[in-house]
Protein backbone atom coordinates (compact mmCIF):
# COMPACT_ATOMS: atom_id res chain seq x y z
CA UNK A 1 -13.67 49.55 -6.49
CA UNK A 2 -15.62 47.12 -8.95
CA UNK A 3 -16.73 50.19 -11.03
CA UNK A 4 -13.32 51.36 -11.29
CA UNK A 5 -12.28 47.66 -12.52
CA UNK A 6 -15.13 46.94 -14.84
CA UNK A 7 -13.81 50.89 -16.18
CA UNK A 8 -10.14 49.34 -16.80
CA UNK A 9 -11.65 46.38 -18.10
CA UNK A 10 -14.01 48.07 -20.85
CA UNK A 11 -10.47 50.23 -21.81
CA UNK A 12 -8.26 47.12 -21.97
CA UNK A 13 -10.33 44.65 -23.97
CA UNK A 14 -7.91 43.27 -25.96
CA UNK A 15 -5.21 42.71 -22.94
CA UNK A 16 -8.34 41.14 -20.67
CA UNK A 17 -9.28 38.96 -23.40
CA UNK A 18 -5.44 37.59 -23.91
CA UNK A 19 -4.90 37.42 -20.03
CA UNK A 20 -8.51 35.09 -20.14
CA UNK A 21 -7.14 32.76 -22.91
CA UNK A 22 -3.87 32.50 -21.24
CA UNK A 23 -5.72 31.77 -17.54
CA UNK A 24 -7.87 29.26 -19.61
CA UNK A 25 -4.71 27.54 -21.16
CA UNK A 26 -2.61 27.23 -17.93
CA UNK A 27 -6.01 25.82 -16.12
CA UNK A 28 -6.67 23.01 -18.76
CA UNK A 29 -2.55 22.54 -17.86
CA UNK A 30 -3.21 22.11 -14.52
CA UNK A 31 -6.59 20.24 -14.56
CA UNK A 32 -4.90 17.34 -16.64
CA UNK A 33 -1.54 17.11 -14.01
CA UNK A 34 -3.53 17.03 -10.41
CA UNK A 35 -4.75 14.02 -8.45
CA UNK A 36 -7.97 12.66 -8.91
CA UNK A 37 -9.88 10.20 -6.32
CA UNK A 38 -13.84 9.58 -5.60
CA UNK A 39 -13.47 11.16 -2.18
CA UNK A 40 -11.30 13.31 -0.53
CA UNK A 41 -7.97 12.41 1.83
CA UNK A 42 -9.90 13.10 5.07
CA UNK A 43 -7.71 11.57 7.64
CA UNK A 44 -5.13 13.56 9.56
CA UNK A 45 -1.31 11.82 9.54
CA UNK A 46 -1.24 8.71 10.64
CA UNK A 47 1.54 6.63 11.43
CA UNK A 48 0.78 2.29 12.07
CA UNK A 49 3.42 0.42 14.29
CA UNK A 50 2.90 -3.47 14.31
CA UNK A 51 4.66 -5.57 16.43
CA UNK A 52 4.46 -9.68 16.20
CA UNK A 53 4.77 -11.91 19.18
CA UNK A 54 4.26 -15.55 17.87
CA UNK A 55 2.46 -17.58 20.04
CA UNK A 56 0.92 -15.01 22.76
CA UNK A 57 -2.96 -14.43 23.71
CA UNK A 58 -4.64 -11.31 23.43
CA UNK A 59 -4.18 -10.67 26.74
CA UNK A 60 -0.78 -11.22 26.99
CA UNK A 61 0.13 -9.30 23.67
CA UNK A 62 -2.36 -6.20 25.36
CA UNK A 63 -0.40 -6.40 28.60
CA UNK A 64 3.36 -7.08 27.42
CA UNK A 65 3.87 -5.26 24.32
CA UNK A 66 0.67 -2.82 23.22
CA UNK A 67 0.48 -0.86 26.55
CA UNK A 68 4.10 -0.27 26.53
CA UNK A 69 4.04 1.03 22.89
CA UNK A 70 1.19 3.35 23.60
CA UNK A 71 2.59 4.67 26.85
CA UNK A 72 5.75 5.62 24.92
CA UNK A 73 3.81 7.22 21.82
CA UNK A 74 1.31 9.17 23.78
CA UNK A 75 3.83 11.50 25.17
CA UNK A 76 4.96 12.09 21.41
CA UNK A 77 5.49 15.43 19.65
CA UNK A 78 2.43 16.54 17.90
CA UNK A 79 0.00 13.32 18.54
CA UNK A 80 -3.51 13.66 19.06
CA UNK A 81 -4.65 10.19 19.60
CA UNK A 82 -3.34 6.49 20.28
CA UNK A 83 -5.67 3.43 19.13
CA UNK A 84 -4.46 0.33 19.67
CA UNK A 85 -5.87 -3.51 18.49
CA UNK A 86 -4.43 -6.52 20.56
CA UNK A 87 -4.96 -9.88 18.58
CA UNK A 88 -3.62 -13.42 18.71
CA UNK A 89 0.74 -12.75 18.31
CA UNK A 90 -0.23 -9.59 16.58
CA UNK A 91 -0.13 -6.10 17.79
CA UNK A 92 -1.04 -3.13 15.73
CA UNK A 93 -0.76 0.42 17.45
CA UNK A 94 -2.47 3.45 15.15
CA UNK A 95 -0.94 7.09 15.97
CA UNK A 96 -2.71 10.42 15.05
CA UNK A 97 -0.98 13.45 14.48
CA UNK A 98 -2.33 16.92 14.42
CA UNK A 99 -3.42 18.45 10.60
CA UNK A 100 -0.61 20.18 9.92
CA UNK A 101 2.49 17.78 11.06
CA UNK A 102 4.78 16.44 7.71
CA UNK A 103 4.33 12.54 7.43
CA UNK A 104 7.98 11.76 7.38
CA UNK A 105 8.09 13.77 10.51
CA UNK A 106 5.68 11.89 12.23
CA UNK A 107 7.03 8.47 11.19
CA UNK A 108 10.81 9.63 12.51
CA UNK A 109 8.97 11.29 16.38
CA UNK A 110 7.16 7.41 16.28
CA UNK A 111 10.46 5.96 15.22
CA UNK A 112 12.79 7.45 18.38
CA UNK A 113 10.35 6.81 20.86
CA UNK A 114 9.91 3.12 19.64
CA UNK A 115 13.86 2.93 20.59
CA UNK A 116 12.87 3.98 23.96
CA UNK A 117 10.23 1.33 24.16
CA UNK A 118 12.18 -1.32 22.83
CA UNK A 119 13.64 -1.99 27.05
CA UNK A 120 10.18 -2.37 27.93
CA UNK A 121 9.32 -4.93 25.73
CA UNK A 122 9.94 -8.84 25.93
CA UNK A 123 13.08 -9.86 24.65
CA UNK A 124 11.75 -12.81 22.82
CA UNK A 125 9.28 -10.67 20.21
CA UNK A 126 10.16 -9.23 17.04
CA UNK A 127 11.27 -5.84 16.64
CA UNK A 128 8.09 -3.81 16.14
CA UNK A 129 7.95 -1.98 12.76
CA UNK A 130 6.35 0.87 10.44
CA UNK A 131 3.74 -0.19 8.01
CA UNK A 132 4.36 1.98 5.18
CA UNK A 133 2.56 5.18 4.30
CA UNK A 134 -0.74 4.28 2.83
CA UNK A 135 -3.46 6.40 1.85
CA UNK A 136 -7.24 5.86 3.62
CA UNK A 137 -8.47 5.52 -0.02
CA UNK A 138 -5.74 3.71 -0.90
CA UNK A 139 -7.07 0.02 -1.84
CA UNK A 140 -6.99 1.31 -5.99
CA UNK A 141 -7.01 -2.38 -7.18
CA UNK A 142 -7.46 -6.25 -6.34
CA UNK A 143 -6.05 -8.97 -8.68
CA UNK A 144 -6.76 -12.50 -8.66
CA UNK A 145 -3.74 -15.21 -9.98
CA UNK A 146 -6.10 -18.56 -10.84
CA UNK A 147 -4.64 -21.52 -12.73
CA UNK A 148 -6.48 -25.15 -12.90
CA UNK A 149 -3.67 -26.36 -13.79
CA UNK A 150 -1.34 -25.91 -10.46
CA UNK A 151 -1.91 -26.12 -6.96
CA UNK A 152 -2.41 -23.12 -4.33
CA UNK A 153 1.21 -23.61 -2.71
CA UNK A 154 2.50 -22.55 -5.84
CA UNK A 155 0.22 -19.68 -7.04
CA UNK A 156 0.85 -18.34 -3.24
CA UNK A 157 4.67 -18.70 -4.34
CA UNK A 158 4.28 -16.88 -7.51
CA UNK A 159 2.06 -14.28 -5.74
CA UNK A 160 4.56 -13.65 -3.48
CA UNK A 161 7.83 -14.04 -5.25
CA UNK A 162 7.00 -12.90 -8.95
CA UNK A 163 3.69 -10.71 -8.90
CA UNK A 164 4.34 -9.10 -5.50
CA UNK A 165 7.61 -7.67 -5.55
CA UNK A 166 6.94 -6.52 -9.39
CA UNK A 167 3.81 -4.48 -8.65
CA UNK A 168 6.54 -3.16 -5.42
CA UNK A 169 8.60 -1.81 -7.81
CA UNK A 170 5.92 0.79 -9.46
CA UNK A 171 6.46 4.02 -8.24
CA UNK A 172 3.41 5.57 -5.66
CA UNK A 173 2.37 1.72 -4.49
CA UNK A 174 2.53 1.79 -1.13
CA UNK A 175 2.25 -1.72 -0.22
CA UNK A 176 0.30 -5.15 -2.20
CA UNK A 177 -0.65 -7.67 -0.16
CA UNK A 178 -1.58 -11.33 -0.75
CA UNK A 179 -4.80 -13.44 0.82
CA UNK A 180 -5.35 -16.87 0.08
CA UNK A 181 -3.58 -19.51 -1.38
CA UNK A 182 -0.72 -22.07 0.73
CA UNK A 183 2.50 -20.38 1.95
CA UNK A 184 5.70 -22.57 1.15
CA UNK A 185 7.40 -23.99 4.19
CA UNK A 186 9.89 -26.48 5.01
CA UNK A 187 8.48 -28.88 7.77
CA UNK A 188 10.78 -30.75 9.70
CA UNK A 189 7.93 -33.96 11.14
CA UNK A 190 9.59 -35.35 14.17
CA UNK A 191 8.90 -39.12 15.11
CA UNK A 192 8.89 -39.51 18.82
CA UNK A 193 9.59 -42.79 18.78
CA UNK A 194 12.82 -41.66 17.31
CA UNK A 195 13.54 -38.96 19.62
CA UNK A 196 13.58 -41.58 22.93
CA UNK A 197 15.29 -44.20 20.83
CA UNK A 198 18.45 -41.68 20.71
CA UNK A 199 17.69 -39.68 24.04
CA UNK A 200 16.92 -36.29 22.24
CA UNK A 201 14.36 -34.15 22.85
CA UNK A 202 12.85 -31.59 20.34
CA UNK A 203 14.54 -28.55 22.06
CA UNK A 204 17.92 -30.28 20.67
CA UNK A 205 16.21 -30.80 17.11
CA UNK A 206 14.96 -27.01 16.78
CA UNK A 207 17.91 -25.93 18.00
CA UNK A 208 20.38 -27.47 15.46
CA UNK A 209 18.07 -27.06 12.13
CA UNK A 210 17.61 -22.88 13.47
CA UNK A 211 21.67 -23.06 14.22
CA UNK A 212 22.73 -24.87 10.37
CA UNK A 213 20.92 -22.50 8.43
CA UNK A 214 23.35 -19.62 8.57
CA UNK A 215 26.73 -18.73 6.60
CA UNK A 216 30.16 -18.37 8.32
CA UNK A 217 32.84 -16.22 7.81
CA UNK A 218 36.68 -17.61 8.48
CA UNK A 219 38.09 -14.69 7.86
CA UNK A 220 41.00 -14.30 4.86
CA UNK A 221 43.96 -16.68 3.10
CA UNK A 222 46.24 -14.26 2.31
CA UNK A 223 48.98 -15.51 -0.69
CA UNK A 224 51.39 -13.77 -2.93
CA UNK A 225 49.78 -10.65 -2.35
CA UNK A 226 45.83 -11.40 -2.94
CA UNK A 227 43.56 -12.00 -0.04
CA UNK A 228 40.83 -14.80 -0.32
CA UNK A 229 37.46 -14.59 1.42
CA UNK A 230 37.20 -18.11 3.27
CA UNK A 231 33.00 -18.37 4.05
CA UNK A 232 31.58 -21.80 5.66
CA UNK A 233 28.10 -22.12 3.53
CA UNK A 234 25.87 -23.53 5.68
CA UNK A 235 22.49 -21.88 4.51
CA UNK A 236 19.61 -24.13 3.46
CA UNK A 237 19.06 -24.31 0.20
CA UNK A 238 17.11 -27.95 -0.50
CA UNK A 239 15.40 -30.46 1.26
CA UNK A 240 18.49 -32.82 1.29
CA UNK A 241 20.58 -30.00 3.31
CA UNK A 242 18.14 -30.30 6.44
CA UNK A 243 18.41 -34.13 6.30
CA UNK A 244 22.01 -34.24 6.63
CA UNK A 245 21.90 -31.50 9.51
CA UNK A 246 24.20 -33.31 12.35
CA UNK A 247 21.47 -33.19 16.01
CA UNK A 248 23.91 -34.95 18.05
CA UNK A 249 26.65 -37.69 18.77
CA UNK A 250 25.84 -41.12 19.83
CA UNK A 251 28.54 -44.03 20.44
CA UNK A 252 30.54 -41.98 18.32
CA UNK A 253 28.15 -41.58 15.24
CA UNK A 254 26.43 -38.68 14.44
CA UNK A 255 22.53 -38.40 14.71
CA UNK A 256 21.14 -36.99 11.31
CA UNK A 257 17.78 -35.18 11.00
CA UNK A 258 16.42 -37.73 8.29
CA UNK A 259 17.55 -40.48 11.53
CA UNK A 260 14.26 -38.90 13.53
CA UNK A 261 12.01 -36.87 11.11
CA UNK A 262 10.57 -36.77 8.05
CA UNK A 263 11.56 -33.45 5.97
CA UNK A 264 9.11 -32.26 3.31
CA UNK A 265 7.44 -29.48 2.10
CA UNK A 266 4.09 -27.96 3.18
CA UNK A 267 1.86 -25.22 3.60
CA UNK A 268 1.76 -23.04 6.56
CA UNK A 269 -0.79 -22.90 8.73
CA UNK A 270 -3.36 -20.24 7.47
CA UNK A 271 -6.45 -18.66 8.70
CA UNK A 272 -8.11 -17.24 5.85
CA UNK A 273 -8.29 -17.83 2.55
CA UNK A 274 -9.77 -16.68 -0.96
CA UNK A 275 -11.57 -17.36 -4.47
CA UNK A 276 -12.57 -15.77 -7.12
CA UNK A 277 -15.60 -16.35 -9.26
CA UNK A 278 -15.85 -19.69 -6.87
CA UNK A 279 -12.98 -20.74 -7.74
CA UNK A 280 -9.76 -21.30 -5.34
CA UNK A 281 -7.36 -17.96 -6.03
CA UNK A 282 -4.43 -15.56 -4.43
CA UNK A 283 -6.01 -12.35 -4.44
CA UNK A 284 -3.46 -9.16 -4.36
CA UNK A 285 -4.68 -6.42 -2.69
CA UNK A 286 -2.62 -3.00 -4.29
CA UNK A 287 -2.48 0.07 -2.02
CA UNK A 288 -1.35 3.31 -2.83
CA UNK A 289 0.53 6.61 -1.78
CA UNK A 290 -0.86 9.45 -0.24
CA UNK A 291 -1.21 12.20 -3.37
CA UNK A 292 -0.98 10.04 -6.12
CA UNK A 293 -3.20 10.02 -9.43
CA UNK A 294 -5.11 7.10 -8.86
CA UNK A 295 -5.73 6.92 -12.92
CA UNK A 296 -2.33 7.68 -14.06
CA UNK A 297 -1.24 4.78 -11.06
CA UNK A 298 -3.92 2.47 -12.38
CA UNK A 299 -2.47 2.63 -15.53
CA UNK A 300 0.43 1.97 -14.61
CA UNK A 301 -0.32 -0.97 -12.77
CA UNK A 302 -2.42 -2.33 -15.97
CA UNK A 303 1.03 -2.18 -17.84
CA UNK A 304 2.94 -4.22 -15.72
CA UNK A 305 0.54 -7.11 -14.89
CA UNK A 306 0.82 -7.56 -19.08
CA UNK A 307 4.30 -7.90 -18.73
CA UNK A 308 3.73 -9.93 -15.99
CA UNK A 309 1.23 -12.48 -17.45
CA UNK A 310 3.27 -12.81 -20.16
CA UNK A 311 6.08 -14.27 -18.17
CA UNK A 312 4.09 -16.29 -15.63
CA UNK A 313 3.97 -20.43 -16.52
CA UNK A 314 1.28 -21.60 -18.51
CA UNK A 315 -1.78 -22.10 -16.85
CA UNK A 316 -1.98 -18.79 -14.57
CA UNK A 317 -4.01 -16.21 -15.38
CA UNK A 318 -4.41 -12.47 -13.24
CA UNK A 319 -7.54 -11.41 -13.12
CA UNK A 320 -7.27 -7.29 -12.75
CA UNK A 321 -11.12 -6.39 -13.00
CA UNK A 322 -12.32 -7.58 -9.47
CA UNK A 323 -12.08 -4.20 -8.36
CA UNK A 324 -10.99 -1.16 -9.83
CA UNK A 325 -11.12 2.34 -7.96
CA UNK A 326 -10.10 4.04 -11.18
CA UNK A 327 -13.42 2.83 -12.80
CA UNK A 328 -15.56 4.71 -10.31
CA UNK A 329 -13.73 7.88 -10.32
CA UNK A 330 -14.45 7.76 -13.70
CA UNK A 331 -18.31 7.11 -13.45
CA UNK A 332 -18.90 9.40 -10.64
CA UNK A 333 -16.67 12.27 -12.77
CA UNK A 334 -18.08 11.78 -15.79
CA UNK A 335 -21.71 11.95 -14.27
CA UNK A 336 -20.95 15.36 -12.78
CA UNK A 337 -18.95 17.01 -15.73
CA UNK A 338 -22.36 15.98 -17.61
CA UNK A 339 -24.23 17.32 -14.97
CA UNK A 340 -22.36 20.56 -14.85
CA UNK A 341 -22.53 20.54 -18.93
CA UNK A 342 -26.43 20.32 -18.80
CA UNK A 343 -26.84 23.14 -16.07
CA UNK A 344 -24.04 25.34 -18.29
CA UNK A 345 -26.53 24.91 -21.40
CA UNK A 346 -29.60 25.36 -19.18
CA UNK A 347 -28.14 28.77 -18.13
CA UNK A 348 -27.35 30.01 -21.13
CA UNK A 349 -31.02 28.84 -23.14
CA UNK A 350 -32.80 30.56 -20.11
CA UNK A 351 -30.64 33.79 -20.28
CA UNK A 352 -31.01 33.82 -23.83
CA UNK A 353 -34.54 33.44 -23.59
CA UNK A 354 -35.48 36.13 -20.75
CA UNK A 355 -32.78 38.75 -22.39
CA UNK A 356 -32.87 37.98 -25.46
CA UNK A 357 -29.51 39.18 -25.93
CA UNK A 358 -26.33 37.56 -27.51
CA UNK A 359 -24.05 39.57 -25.71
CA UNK A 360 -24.98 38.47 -22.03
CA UNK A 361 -25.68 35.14 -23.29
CA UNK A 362 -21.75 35.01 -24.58
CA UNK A 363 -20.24 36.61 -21.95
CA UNK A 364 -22.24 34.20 -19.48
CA UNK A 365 -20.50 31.68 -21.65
CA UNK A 366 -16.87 32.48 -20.99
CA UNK A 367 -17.74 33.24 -17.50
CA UNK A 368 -19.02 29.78 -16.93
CA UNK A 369 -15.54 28.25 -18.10
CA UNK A 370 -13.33 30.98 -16.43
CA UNK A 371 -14.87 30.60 -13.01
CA UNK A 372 -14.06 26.61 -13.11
CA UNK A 373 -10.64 27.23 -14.17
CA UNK A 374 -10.32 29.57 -11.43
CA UNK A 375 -11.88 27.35 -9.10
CA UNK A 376 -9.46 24.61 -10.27
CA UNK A 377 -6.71 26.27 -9.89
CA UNK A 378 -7.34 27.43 -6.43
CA UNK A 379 -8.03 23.98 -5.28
CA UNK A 380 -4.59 23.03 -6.28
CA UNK A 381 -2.88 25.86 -4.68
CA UNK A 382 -4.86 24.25 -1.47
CA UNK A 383 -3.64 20.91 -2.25
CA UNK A 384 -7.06 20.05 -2.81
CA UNK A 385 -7.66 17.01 -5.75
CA UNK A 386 -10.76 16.15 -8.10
CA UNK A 387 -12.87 14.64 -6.70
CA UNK A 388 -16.80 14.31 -6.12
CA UNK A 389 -17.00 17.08 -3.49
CA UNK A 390 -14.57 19.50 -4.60
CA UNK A 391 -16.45 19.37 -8.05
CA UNK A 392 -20.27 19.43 -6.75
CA UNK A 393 -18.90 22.74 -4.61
CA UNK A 394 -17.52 24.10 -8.24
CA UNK A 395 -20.93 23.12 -9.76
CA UNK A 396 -23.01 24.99 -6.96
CA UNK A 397 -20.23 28.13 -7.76
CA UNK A 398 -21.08 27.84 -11.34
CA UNK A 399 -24.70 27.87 -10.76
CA UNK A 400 -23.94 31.07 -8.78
CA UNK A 401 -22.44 32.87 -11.62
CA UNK A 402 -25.29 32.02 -14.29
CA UNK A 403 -27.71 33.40 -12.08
């Protein structure tokens, strides 16, 4: 069989030698379009449910809300393992599916039989959720917003509000997610004193602030012919709204909030935070899709945090160069396309020099180049991307063929 090709071959020069420029061309096509990462994607489908419960121990959040989750998902379509981690109000439930199961397909099976666990739950806890698709090697970036000129209740605001939901907006980022800094809340400080003075209790104070902050609808005003939208706006929107929220009646006058508390704003309780350089700082942690170019997403990124600094006030600066997956990918590539350039020209000096011959020495050449283009293109048909192990295996093939 090879005899009779290599026979062919020798009587079609001219066609084998177009068909090897064209299979060159289309490789170098394909080599510049497919994903590149420092490691492979070696994580079967996973699907993350998190579920909050404010206020609840470990124990309780283990007993009330994870172990009904996992009971639910274990009977699932296609899973091959349930881990679970039970913290303080925080649930997070991690679902395996087998190799070959669609991620979209997973997350809907997860999705239906969270329905069927919703009865089991409390009713008092949030609605557990989907944290979205996310790559293992997904953490491509980490940006730090610093400013000595405002506090860290505002950077966390521009983080969160400006920065965040920009860099959300990029197509392939999977999620960005802020650590540090002072998260903005209104704080409603309650004088006891005041409370017994008027017979109230804090129940009655929660209660009416949660209650105000909503819109209501009144239905239509219908006149010659044209229907007007009558809406009760009762949404917070400033500080003085939640003062003049009505708690109750006394004697015929009503009790205001700014009668028994102080209303201001804060920062929310945290437990973490983070710096940069030693400095105080929101750091943004960026986290991509599943089969994206990591460069080409990098790049991306690097576009719109110019845009971005160039609209933030005066004073803040992002910081982009913490850490940067796209700049190892690039070292560890470029180290092994050297690599595999040095043992290419140490081939074809030592075949040279035992042969002495041109001819094997050039055909050796264009063998070298055709092999990785074949290699290449193989990978992709796998779904394979560039990376440090798919290219030492080509570099070991390579080898093969000069000797």
């Amino acid at each position: 069989m090879i005899a009779h090709i290599i026979a062919w071959s020798l009587k079609n020069r001219l066609f084998v030698l177009i068909g090897s420029a064209l299979l060159l061309v289309w490789g170098i096509y394909e080599t510049q379009r497919m994903s590149v990462d420092v490691l492979p994607d070696l994580t079967a489908p996973t699907v993350t449910v998190i579920s909050e419960a404010h206020g609840m121990a470990p124990g309780e959040v283990e007993r009330l809300i994870t172990f009904p989750i996992e009971t639910a998902l274990n009977g699932a379509s296609g899973v091959r393992r349930v881990r679970s981690n039970s913290d303080v109000g925080l649930a997070v439930i991690i679902v395996e599916f087998d190799w070959n199961t669609n991620i979209y397909q997973a997350r809907q099976i997860v999705a239906e039989k969270l329905q069927l666990a919703r009865s089991s739950l409390p009713p008092d806890i949030a609605t557990p959720v989907l944290a979205p698709i996310a790559s293992v090697m997904g953490e491509i970036l980490f940006i730090a917003l610093q400013s000595d000129q405002h506090d860290s209740l505002t950077l966390k605001t521009t983080a969160d509000w400006v920065v965040r939901r920009r860099l959300l907006s990029i197509p392939g980022v999977a999620e960005v997610i802020p650590i540090g800094g002072d998260t903005k809340q209104y704080q409603v400080e309650v004088k006891p004193e005041r409370l017994a003075a008027f017979g109230l209790t804090l129940a009655e104070v929660v209660n009416a602030v949660r209650d105000s902050n909503r819109n209501a609808s009144a239905g239509f005003y219908t006149v010659s012919g044209q229907e007007y939208l009558i809406q009760g706006i009762g949404r917070i929107q400033h500080l003085d709204d939640i003062n003049e929220i009505v708690v109750a009646e006394r004697s015929g006058q009503p009790v205001l909030v700014r009668n028994i508390a102080e209303v201001k704003i804060g920062a929310a309780l945290k437990r973490g935070t983070g710096s940069h350089n030693g400095k105080p700082a929101v750091i943004l942690g960026v986290l991509k899709q599943p089969e994206v170019n990591t460069l080409e997403l990098t790049q991306r990124l690097d576009d719109v945090l110019a845009n971005i600094q160039s609209s933030l006030p005066k004073g803040m600066v992002l910081d982009a160069n913490i850490f940067r997956q796209a700049d190892f990918i690039a070292v560890s590539v470029g180290n092994l396309l050297d690599s595999l350039r040095d043992g290419a020209i140490l081939v074809i000096l030592i075949i040279y020099a035992f042969l002495m011959s041109g001819r094997a020495t050039l055909i050796t050449l264009l063998a070298i180049p055709l092999s990785m283009i074949a290699a290449i293109l193989a990978m992709k048909a796998m779904g394979a991307t560039i990376n440090t192990m798919t290219l030492g295996g080509v570099g070991y093939r390579l080898g093969r063929v000069g000797g």
